[in-house]
C-alpha atoms as a PDB file:
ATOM      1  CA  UNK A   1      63.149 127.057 103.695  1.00  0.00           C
ATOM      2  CA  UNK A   2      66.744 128.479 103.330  1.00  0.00           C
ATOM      3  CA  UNK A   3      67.464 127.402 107.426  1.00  0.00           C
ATOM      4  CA  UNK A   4      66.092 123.859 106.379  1.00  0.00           C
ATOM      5  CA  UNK A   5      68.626 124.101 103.410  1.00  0.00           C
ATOM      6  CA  UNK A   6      71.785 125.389 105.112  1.00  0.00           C
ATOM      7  CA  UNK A   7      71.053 122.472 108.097  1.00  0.00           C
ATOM      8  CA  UNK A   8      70.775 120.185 105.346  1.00  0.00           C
ATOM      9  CA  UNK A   9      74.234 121.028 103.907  1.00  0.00           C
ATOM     10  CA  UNK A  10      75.668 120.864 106.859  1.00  0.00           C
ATOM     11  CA  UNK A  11      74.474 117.724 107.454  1.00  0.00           C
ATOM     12  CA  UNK A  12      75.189 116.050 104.317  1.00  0.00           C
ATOM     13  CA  UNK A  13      79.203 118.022 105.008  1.00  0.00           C
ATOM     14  CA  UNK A  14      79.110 116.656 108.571  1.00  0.00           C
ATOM     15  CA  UNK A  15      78.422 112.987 106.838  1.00  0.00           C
ATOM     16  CA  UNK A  16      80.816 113.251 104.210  1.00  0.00           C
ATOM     17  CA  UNK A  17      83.639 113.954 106.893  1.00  0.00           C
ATOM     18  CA  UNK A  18      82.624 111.598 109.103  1.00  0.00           C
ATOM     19  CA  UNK A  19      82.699 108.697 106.565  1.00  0.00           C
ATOM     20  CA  UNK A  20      85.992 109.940 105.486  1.00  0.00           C
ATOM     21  CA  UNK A  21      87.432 110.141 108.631  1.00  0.00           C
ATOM     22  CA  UNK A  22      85.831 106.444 109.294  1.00  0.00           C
ATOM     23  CA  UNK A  23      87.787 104.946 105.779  1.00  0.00           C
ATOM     24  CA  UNK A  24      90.884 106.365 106.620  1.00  0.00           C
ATOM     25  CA  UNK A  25      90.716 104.757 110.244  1.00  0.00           C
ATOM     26  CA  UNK A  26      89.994 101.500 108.379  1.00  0.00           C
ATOM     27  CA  UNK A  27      92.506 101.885 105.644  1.00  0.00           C
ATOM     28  CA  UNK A  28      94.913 102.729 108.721  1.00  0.00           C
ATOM     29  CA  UNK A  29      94.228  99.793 110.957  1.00  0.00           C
ATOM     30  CA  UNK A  30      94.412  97.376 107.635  1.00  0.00           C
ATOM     31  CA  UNK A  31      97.618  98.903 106.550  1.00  0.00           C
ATOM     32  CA  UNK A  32      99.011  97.518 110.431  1.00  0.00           C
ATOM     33  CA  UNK A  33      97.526  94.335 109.978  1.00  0.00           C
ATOM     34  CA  UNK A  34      98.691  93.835 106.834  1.00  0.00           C
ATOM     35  CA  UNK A  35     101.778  95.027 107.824  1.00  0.00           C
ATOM     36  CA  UNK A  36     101.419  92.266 110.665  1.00  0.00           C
ATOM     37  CA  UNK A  37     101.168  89.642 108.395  1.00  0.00           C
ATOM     38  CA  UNK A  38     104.477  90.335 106.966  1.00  0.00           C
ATOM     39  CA  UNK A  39     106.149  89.876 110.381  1.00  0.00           C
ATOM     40  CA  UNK A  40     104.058  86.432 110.465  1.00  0.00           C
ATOM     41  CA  UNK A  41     106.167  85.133 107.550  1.00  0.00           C
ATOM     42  CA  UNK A  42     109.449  85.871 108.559  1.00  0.00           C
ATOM     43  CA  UNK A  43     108.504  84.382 112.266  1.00  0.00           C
ATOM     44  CA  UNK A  44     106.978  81.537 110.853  1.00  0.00           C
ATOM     45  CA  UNK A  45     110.524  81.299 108.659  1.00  0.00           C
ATOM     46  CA  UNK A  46     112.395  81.265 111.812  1.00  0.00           C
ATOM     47  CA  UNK A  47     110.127  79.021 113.795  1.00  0.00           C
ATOM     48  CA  UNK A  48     110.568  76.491 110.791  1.00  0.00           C
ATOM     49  CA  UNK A  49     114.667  76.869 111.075  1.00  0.00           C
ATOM     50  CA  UNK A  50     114.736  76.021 114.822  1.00  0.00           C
ATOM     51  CA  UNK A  51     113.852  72.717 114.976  1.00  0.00           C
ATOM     52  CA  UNK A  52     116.389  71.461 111.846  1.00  0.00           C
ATOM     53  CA  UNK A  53     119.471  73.838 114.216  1.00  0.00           C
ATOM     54  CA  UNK A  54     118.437  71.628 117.169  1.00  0.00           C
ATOM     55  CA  UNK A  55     118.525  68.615 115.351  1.00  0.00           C
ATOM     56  CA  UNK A  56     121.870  69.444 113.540  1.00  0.00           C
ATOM     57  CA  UNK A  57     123.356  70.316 117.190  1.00  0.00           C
ATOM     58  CA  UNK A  58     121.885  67.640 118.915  1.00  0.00           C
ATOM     59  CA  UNK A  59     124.590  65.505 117.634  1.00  0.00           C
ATOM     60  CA  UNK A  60     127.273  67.610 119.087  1.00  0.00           C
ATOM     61  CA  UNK A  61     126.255  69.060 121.849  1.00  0.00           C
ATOM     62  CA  UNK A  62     124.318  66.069 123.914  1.00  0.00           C
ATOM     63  CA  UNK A  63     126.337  67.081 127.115  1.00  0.00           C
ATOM     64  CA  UNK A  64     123.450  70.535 126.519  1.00  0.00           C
ATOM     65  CA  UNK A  65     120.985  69.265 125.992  1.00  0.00           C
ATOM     66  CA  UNK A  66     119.004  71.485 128.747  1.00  0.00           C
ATOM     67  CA  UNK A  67     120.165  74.361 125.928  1.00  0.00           C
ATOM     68  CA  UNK A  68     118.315  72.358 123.284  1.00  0.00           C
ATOM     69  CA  UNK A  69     115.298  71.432 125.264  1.00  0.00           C
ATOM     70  CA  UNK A  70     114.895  75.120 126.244  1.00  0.00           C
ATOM     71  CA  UNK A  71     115.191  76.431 122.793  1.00  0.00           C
ATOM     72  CA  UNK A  72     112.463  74.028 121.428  1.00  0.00           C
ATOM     73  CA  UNK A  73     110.017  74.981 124.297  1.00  0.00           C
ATOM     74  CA  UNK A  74     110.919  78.285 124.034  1.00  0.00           C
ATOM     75  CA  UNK A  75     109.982  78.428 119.872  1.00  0.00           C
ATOM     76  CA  UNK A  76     106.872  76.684 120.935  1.00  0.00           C
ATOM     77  CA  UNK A  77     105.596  79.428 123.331  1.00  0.00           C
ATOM     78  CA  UNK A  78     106.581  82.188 120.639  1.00  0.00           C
ATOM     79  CA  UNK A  79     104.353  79.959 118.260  1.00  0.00           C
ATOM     80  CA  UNK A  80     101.421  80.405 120.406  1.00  0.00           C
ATOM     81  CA  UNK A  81     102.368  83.784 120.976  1.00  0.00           C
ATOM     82  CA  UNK A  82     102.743  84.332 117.178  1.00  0.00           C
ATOM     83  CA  UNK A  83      98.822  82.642 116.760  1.00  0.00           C
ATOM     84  CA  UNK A  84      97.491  84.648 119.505  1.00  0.00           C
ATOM     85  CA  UNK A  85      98.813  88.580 117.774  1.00  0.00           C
ATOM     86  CA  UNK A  86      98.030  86.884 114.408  1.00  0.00           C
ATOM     87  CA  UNK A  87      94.558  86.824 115.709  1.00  0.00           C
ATOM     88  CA  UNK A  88      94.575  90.246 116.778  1.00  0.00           C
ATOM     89  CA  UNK A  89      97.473  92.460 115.937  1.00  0.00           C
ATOM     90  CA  UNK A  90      97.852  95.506 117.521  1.00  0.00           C
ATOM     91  CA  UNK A  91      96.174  94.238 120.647  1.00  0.00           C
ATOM     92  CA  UNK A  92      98.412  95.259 123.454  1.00  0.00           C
ATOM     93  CA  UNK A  93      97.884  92.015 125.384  1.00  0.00           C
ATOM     94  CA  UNK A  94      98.847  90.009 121.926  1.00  0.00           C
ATOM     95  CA  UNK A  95     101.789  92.124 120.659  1.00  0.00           C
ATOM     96  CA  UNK A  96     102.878  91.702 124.346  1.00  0.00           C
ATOM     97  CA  UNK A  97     102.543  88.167 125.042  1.00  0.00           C
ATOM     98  CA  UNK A  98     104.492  87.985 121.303  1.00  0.00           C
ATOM     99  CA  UNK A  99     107.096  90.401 122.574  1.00  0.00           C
ATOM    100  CA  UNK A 100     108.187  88.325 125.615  1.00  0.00           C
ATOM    101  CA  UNK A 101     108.056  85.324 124.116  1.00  0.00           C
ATOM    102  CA  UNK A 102     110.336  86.199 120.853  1.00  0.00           C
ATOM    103  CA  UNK A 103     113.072  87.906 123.613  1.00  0.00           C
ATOM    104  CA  UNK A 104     112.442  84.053 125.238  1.00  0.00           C
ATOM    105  CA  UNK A 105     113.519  82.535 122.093  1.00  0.00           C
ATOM    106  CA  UNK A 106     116.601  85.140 121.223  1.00  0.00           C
ATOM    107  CA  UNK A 107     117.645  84.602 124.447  1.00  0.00           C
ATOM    108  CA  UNK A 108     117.356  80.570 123.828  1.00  0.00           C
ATOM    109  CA  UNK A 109     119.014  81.223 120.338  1.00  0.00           C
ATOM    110  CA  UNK A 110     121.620  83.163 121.831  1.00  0.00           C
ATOM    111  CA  UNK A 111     122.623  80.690 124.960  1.00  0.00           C
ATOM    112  CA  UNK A 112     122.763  77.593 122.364  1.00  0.00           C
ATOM    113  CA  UNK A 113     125.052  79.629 119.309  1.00  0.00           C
ATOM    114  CA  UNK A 114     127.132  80.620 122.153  1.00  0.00           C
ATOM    115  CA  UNK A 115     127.437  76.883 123.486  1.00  0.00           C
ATOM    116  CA  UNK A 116     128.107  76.080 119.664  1.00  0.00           C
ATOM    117  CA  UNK A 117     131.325  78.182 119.914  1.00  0.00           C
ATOM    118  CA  UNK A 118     132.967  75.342 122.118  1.00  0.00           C
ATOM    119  CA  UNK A 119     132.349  72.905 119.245  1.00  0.00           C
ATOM    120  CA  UNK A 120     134.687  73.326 116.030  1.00  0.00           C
ATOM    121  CA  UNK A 121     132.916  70.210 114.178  1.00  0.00           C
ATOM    122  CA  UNK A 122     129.883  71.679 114.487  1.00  0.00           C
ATOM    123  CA  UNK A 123     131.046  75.224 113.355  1.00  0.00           C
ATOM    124  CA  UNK A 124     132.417  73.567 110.540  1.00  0.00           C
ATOM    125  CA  UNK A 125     129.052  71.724 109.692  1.00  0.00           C
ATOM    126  CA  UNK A 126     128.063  72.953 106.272  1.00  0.00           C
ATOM    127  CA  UNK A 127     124.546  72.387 106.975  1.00  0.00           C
ATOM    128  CA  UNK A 128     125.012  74.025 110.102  1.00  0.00           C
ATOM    129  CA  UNK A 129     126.189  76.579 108.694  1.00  0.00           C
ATOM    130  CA  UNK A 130     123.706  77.450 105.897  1.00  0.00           C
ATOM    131  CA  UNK A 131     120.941  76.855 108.576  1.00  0.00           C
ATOM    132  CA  UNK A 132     122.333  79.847 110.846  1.00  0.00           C
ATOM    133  CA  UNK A 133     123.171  82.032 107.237  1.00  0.00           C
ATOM    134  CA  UNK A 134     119.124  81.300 106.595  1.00  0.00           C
ATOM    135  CA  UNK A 135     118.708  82.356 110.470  1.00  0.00           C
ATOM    136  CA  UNK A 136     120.777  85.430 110.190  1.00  0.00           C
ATOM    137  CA  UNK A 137     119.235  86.029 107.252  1.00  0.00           C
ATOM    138  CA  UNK A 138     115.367  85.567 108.635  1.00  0.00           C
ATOM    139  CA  UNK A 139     116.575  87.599 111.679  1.00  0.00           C
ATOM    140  CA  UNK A 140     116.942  90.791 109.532  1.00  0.00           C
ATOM    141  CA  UNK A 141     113.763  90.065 107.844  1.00  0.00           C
ATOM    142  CA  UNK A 142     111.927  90.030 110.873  1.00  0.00           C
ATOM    143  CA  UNK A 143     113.467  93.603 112.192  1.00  0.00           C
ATOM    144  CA  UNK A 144     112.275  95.343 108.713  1.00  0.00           C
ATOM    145  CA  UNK A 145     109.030  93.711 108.969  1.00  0.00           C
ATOM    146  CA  UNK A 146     108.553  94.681 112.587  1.00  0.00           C
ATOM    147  CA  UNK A 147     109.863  98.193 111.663  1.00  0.00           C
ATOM    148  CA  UNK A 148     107.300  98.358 109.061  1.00  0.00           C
ATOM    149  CA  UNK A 149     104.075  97.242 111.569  1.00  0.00           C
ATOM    150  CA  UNK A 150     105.496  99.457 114.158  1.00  0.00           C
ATOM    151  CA  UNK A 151     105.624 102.885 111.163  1.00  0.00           C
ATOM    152  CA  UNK A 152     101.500 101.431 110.478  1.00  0.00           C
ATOM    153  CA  UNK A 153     100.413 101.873 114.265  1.00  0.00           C
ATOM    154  CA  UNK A 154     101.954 104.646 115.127  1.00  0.00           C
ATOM    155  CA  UNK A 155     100.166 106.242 111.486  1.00  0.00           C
ATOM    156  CA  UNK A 156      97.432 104.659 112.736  1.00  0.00           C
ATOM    157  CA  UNK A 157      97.265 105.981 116.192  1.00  0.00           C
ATOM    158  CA  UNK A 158      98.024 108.858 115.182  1.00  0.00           C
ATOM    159  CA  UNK A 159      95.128 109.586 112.900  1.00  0.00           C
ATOM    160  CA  UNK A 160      93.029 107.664 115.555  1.00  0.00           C
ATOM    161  CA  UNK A 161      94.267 110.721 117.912  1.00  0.00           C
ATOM    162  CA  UNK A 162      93.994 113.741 116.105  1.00  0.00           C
ATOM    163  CA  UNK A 163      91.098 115.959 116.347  1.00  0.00           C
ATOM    164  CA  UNK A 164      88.491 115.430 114.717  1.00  0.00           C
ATOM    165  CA  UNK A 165      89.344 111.822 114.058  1.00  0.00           C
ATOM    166  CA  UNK A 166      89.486 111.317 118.057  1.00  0.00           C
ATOM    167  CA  UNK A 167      85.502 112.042 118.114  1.00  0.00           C
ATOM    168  CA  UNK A 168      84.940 109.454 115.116  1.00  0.00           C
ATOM    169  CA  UNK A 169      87.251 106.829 116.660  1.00  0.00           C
ATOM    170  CA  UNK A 170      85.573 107.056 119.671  1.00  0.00           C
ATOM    171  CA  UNK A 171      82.168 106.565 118.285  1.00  0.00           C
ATOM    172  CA  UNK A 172      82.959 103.647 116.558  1.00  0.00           C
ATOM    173  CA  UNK A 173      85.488 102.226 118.761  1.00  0.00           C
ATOM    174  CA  UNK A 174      88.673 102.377 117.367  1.00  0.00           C
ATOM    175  CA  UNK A 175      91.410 101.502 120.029  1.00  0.00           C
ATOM    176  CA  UNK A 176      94.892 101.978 120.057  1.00  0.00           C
ATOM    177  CA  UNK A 177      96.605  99.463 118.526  1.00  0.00           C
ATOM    178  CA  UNK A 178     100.503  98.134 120.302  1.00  0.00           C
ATOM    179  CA  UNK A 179     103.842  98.429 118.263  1.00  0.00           C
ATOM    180  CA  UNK A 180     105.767  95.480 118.720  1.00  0.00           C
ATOM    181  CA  UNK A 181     109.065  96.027 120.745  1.00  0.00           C
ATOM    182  CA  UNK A 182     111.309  93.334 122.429  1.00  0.00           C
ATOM    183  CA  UNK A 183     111.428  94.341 126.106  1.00  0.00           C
ATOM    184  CA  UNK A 184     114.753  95.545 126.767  1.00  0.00           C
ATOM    185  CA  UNK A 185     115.447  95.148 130.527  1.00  0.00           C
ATOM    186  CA  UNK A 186     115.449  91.501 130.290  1.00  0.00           C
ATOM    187  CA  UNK A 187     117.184  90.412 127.214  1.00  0.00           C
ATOM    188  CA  UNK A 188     119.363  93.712 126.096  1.00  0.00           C
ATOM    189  CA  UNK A 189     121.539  91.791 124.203  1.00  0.00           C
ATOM    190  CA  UNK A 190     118.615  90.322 121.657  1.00  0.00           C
ATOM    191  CA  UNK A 191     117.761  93.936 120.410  1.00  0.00           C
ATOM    192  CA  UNK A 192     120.094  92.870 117.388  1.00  0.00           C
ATOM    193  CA  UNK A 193     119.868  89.937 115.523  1.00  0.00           C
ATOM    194  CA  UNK A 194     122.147  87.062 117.013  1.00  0.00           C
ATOM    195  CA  UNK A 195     125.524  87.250 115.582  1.00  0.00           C
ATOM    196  CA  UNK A 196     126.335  83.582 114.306  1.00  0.00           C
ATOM    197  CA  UNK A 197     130.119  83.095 113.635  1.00  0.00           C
ATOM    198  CA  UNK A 198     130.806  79.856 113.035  1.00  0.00           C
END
């Protein structure tokens, strides 16, 4: 009777650490996702500001428009990007996909300010300049938010790694989840926000 009792205990201590193990991994991977969401506003932000820059330089600069078209179909394929991590954050095909397009669109963002330069009318356009304030402005929003998803995986892999959570993540098929980075060999001047001076 006592063996029955002690294996009983230990079973009812193995289940109580297992479930807790199993909330935290839950509370972890909805602390990323949530975290996610955040970076989904500001993108969604900066996707809406695109389209009114574009139009406001349009104007000005129709001897680029290449630079215009690209930007536009370059915000388009972060959208879709954007949809596809929204759908499953942390997924490393998603956050990369997300990640490549975003450096696409800095880059686009980048190439079209810097064309702006040549144009003192359109530096001097109030509306264009409130529109790249708001972009500037969206642009540092996005870093904190993406600084804050990146802190929730990495506490989430973490406790997804660490023994004895490994053994319960495995069992119920936790996987890693993907900070969000820009890739830096292709677009190493996008790590910062594009510097508007108009």
């Amino acid at each position: 009777m006592l063996i029955l009792l002690i294996l009983l205990a230990i079973l009812v201590v193995t289940s109580v650490a297992v479930i807790g193990i199993f909330n935290g991994l839950v509370t972890a991977r909805n602390a990323y996702k949530n975290a996610f969401a955040q970076i989904d506003v500001q993108l969604q932000r900066r996707f809406d500001l695109v389209p009114n820059l574009v139009e406001i330089a349009t104007g000005y600069l129709q001897h680029e428009r290449a630079t215009l078209d690209a930007v536009v179909a370059a915000r388009n394929v972060a959208q879709s990007g954007l949809a596809a991590a929204k759908s499953r954050p942390g997924d490393p095909e998603a956050m990369g996909r997300l990640a490549a397009a975003q450096a696409d669109l800095d880059a686009g963002l980048v190439r079209m300010l810097a064309v702006a330069e040549a144009y003192p009318d359109l530096k001097a356009n109030d509306a264009m300049l409130q529109l790249t304030e708001a972009l500037t402005t969206t642009e540092n929003k996005v870093a904190f938010a993406r600084q804050a998803f990146n802190d929730a995986v990495m506490a989430y892999n973490n406790r997804r790694d660490v023994f004895p959570s490994s053994l319960v993540a495995e069992m119920f098929d936790f996987v890693p989840a993907l900070q969000l980075a820009i890739p830096g060999d292709r677009f190493e001047q996008v790590r910062e926000a594009p510097r508007v001076q108009l």
